[in-house]
Protein backbone atom coordinates (compact mmCIF):
# COMPACT_ATOMS: atom_id res chain seq x y z
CA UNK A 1 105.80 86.16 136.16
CA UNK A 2 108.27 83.57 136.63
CA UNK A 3 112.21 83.44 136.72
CA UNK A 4 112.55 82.05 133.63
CA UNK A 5 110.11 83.64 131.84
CA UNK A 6 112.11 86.81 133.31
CA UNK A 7 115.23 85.63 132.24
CA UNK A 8 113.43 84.97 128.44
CA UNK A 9 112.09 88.47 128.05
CA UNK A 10 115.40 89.91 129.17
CA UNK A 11 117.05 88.18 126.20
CA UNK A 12 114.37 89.21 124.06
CA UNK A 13 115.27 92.65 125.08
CA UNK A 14 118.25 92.40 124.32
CA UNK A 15 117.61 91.53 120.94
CA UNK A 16 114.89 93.86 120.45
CA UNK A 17 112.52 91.23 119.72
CA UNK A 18 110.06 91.10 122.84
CA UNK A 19 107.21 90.42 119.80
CA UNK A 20 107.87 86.87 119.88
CA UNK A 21 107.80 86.04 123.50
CA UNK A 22 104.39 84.64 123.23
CA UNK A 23 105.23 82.35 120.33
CA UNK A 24 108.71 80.98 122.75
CA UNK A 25 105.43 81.03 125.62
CA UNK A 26 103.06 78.80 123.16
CA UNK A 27 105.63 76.40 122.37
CA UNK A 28 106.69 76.25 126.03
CA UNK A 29 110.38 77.29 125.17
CA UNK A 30 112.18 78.06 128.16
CA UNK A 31 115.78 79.83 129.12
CA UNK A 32 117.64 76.64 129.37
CA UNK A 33 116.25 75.36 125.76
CA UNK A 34 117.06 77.91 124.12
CA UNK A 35 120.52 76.71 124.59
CA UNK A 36 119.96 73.59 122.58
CA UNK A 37 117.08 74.06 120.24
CA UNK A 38 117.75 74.17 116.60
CA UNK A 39 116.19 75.31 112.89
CA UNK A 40 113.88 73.15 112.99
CA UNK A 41 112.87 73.87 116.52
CA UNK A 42 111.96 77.77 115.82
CA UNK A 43 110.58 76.83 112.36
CA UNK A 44 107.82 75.34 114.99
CA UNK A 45 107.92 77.58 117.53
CA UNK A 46 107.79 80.65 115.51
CA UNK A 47 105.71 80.54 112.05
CA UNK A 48 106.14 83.89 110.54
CA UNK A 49 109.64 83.65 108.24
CA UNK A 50 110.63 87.06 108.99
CA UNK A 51 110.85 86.99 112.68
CA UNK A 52 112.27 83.27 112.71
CA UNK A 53 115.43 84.40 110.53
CA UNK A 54 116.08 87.42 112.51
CA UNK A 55 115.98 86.09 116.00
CA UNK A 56 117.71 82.85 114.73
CA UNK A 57 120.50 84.79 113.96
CA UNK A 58 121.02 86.67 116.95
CA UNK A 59 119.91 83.93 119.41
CA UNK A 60 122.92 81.60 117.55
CA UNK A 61 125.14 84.67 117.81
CA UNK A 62 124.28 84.93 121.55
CA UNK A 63 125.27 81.27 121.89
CA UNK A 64 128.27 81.21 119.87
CA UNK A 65 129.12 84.52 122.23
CA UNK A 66 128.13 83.14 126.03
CA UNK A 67 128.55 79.61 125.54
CA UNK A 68 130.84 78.82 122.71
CA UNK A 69 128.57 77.07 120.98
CA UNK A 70 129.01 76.95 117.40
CA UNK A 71 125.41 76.89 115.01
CA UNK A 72 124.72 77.43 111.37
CA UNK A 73 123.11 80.56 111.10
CA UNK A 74 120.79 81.25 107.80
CA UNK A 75 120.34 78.43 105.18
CA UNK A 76 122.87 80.22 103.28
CA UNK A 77 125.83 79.37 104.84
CA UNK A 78 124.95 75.44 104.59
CA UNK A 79 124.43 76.06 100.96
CA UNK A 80 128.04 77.42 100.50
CA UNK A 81 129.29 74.66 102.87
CA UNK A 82 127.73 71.89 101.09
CA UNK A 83 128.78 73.20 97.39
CA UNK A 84 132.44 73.31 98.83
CA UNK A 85 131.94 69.91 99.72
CA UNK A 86 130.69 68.82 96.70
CA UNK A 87 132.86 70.40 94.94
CA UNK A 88 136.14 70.66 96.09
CA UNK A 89 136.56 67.31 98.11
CA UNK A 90 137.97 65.40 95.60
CA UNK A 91 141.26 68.07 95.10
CA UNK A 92 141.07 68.20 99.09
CA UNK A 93 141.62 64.93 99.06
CA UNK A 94 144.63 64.96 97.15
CA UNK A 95 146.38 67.22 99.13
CA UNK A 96 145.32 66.81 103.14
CA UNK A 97 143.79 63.74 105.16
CA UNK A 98 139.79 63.27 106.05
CA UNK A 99 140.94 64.93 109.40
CA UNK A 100 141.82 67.99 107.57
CA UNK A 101 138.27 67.67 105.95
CA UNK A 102 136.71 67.90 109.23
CA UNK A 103 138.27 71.12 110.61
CA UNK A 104 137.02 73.10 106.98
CA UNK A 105 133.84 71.58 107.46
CA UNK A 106 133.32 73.06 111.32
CA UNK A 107 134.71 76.31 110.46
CA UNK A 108 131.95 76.94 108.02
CA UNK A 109 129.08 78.34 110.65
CA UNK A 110 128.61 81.90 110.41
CA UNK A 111 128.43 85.03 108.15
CA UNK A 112 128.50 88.46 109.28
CA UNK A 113 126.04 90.63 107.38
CA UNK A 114 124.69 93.32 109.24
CA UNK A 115 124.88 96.68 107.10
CA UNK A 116 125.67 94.52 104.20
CA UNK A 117 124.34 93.59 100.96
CA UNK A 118 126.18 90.26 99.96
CA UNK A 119 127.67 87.78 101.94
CA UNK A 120 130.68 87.66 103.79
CA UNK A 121 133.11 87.28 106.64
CA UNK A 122 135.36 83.80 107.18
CA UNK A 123 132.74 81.97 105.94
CA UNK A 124 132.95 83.65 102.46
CA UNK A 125 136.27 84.19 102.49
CA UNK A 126 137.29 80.74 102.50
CA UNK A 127 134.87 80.09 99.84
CA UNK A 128 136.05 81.81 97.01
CA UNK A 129 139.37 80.50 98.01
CA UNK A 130 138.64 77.39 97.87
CA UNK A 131 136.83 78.08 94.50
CA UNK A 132 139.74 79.45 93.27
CA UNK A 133 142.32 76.87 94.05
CA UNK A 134 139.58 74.29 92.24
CA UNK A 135 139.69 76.52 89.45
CA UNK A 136 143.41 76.58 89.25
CA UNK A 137 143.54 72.67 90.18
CA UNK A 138 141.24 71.88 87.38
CA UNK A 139 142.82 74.40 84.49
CA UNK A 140 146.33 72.62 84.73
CA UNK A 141 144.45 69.41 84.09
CA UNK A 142 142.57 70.95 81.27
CA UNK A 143 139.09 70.81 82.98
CA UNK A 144 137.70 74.06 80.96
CA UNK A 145 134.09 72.76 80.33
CA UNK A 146 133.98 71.98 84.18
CA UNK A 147 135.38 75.60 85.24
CA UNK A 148 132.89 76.73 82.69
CA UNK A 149 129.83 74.85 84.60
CA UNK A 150 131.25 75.70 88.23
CA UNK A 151 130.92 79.74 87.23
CA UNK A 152 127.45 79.03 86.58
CA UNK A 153 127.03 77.38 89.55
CA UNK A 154 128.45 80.05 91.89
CA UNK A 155 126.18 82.63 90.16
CA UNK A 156 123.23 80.60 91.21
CA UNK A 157 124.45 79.87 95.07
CA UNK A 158 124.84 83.89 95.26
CA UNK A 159 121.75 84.88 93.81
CA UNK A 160 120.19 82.58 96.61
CA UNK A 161 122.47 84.19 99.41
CA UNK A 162 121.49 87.28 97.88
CA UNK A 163 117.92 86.27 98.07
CA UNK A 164 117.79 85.43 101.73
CA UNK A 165 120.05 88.04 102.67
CA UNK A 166 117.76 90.71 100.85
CA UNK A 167 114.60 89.22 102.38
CA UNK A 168 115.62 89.48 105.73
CA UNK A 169 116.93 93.02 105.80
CA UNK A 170 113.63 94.00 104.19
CA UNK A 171 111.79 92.38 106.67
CA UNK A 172 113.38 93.95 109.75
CA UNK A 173 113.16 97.20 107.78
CA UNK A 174 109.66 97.47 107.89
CA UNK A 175 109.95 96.57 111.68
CA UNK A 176 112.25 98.49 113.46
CA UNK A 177 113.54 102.15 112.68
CA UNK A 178 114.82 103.42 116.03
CA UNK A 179 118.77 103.07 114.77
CA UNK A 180 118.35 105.41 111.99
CA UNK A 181 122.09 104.79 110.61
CA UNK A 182 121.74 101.22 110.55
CA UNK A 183 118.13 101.65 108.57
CA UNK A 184 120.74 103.52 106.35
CA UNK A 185 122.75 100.70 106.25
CA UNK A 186 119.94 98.55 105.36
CA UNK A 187 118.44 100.26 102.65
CA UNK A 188 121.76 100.57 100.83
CA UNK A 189 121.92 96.78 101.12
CA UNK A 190 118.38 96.44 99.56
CA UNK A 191 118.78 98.96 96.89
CA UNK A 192 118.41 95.55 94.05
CA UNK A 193 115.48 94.55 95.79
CA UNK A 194 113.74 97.83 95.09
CA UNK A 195 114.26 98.08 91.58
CA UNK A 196 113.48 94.59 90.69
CA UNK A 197 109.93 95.96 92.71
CA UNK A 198 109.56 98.66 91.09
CA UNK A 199 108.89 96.92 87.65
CA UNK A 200 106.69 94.36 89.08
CA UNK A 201 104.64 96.49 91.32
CA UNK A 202 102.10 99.37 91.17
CA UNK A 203 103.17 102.59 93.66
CA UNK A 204 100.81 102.52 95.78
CA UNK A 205 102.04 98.65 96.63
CA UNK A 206 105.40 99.87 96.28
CA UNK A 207 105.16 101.93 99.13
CA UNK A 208 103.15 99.10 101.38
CA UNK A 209 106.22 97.00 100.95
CA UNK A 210 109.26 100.12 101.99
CA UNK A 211 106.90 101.72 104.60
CA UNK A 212 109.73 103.26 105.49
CA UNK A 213 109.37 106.30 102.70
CA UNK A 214 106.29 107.25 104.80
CA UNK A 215 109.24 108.38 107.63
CA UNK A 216 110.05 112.05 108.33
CA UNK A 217 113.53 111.31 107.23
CA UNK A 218 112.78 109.48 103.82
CA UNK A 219 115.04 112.36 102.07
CA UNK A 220 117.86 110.06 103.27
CA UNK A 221 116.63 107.35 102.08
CA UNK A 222 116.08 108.99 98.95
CA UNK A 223 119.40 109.99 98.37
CA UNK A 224 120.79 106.82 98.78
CA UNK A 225 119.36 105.65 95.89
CA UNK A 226 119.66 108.71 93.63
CA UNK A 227 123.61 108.34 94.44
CA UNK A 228 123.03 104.40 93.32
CA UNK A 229 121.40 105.41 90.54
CA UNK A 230 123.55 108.14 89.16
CA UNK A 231 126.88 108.43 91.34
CA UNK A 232 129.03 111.28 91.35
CA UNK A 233 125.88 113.74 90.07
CA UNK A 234 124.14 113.91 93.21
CA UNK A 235 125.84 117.66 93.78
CA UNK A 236 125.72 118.64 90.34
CA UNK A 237 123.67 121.77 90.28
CA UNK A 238 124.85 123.12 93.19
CA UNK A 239 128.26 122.76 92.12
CA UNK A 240 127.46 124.04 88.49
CA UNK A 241 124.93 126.60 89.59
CA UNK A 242 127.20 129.80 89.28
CA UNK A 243 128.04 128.52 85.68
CA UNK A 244 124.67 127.99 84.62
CA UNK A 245 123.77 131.25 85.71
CA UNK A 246 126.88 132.64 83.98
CA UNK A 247 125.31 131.24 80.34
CA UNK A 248 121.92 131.05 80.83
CA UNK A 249 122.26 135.31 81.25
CA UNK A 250 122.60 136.10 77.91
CA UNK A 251 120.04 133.14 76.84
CA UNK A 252 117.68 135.19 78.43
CA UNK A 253 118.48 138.38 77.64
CA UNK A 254 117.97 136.98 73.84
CA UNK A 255 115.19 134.93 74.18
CA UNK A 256 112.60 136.03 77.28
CA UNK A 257 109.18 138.28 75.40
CA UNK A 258 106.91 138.15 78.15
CA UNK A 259 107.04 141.63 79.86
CA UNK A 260 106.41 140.01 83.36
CA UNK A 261 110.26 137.88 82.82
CA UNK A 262 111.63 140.97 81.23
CA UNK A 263 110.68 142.36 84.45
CA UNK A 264 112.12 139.48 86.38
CA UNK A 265 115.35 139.42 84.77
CA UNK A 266 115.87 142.88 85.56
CA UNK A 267 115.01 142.93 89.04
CA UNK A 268 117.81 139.31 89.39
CA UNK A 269 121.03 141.44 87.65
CA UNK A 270 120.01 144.21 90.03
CA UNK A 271 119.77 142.47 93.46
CA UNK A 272 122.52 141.76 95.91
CA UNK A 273 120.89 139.43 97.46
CA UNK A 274 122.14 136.04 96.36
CA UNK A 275 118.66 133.91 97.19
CA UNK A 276 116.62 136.17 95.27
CA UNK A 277 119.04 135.99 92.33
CA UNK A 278 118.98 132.21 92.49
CA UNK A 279 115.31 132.24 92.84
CA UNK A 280 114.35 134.61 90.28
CA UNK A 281 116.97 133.00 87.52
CA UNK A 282 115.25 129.72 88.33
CA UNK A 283 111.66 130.73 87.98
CA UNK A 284 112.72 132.26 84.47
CA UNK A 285 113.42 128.93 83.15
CA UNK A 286 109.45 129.27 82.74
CA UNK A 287 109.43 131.70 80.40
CA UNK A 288 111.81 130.43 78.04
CA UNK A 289 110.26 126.67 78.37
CA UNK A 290 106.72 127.19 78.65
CA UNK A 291 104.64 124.77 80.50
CA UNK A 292 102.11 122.31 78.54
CA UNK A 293 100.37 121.47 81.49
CA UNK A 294 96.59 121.40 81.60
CA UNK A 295 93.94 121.25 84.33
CA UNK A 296 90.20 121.30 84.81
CA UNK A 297 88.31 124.15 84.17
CA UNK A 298 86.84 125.16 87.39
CA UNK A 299 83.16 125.82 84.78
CA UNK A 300 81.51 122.35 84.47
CA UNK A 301 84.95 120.54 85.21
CA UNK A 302 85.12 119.17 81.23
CA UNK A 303 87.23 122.01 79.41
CA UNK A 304 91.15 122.13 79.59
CA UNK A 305 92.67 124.90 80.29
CA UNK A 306 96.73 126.02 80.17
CA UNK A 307 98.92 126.81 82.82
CA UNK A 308 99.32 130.53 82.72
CA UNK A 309 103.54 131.81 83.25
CA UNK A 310 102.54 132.59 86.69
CA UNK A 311 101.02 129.37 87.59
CA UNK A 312 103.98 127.86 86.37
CA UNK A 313 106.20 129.34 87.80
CA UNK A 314 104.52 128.90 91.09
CA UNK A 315 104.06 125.45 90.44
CA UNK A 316 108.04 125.20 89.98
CA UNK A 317 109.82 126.75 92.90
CA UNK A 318 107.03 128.17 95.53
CA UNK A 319 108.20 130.78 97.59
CA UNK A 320 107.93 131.04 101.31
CA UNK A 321 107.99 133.64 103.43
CA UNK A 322 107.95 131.11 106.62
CA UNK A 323 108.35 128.16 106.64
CA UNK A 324 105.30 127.42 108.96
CA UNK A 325 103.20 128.44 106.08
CA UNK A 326 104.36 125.25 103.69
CA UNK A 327 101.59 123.26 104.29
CA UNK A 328 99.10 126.10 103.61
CA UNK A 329 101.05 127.14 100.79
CA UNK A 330 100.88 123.74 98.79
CA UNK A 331 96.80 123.36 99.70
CA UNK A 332 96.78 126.72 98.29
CA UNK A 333 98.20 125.67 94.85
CA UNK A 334 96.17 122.44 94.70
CA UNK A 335 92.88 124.16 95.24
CA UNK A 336 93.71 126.40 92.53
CA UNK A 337 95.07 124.43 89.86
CA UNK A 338 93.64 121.33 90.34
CA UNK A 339 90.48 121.76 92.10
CA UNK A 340 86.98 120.84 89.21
């Protein structure tokens, strides 16, 4: 292998992206180009959109980092540059020279994202300022219709920020997992995204677009969302447990016929041990709310039949006696309740 070729799969390395060294290879990119080459460059070198934005923002990075040199990153940022320009160089102009024009125009080049959902950084910063002053510029000349047409136009430059932002982070989440806090990070970022998918897509190609559920720690990822979805509840029955218990006790006592919970119930007020009690209070819950649930008859396969009290409860909480046994636990339940 050659030195530069070496010194190009180092890099890549470094940016965990060694996928795309045979694209750079194709388009015989070497070490020293990659100093120089632009957008439109990669958009060449490299076809698919979801590598090209990733390493396009971390080979600009590197260069802004080693060299100095200064590169627009995603589209976005040109996007918020040029709607500065367009709109805020005529009250620029009233209060600093064309010279002043050019520095704001270089320091718009970069927005740090990473573990973020919406834009931000300098870049952004100086943004909404500048939006801001134009606002205030425009009400004491009693521009309303055009501060009224300028909020419409910032909603639509942030959706598209938004857009490319939330692309790119679901791209490289369906990539790379190894840095399990910063997949965290991620899928907090792309929680919008999900939603929007989950109205427009079936499960099955719900969960062939977040492969990520398919990982061992998905529980995280679950939670996440849950606390999105409903903040502040996520620790709701654990923290109201005791109390539940408290009033659903004379519920109970009231209201459970079946002999089997009557024998239940007695055996939780008698035990001291504190995981049976929770168990056996939460299994009752069946015999005060019976189940509608139907299945095959294992006969023919046509007929219906009801989920018996035992069934479920079973089907509600299942008990283990180790842990090892889950898996033939759940087959166990399956083959018996849903089997034709």
């Amino acid at each position: 292998m050659e030195a530069d070729e070496e010194k190009i799969l180092a890099l890549l390395k470094d940016f965990q992206m060694e996928s795309i060294f045979d694209y750079l290879k194709a388009a015989k990119i070497t070490f020293e180009s990659l100093k120089s080459c632009d957008k439109e460059d990669l958009r060449e070198a490299i076809p698919p959109l979801g590598l090209r934005i990733e390493f396009r923002e971390k080979l600009f990075h590197w260069r802004k980092t080693v060299f100095g040199i200064d590169d627009e990153t995603l589209s976005a940022p040109s996007k918020v540059a040029d709607w500065i320009i367009h709109n805020c160089s005529s009250s620029v102009s009233e209060k600093s020279d064309s010279s002043n024009l050019k520095v704001l125009q270089r320091e718009y080049y970069f927005i740090p994202r990473k573990g973020r959902a919406n834009a931000g950084g300098k870049l952004m910063s100086r943004y909404r300022n500048q939006r801001s002053k134009k606002a205030k510029y425009e009400s004491t000349a009693g521009s309303i219709s055009c501060i009224e047409e300028e909020s419409h136009n910032e909603e639509d430059l942030t959706d598209e920020v938004d857009s490319s932002i939330g692309i790119a982070l679901k791209d490289s989440l369906n990539r790379d997992c190894s840095d399990w806090e910063e997949v965290k990070d991620k899928w907090c970022s792309t929680f919008h995204m999900r939603q929007s998918d989950l109205e427009s897509m079936d499960p099955i190609e719900f969960l062939k677009n977040w492969t990520r559920l398919s990982d061992a720690r998905a529980s995280d990822l679950i939670n996440i969302d849950f606390d999105k979805l409903y903040p502040t509840k996520k620790e709701n029955l654990f923290l109201k447990w005791n109390h539940f218990k408290i009033n659903i006790t004379n519920y109970y006592e009231e209201n459970l016929t079946n002999s089997h919970c009557k024998e239940q119930f007695s055996d939780a007020k008698k035990t001291k041990n504190k995981d049976a009690e929770d168990y056996l209070f939460a299994i009752l819950l069946s015999g005060v709310l019976p189940s509608s649930a139907r299945f095959k008859d294992n006969v023919g396969g046509k007929k219906r039949k009801k989920a018996t009290l035992i069934e479920a409860q079973e089907s509600f909480i299942l008990r283990l006696i180790n842990i090892n046994d889950y898996t033939n636990k759940v087959s166990s339940v399956i083959n018996k309740s849903y089997a034709a």
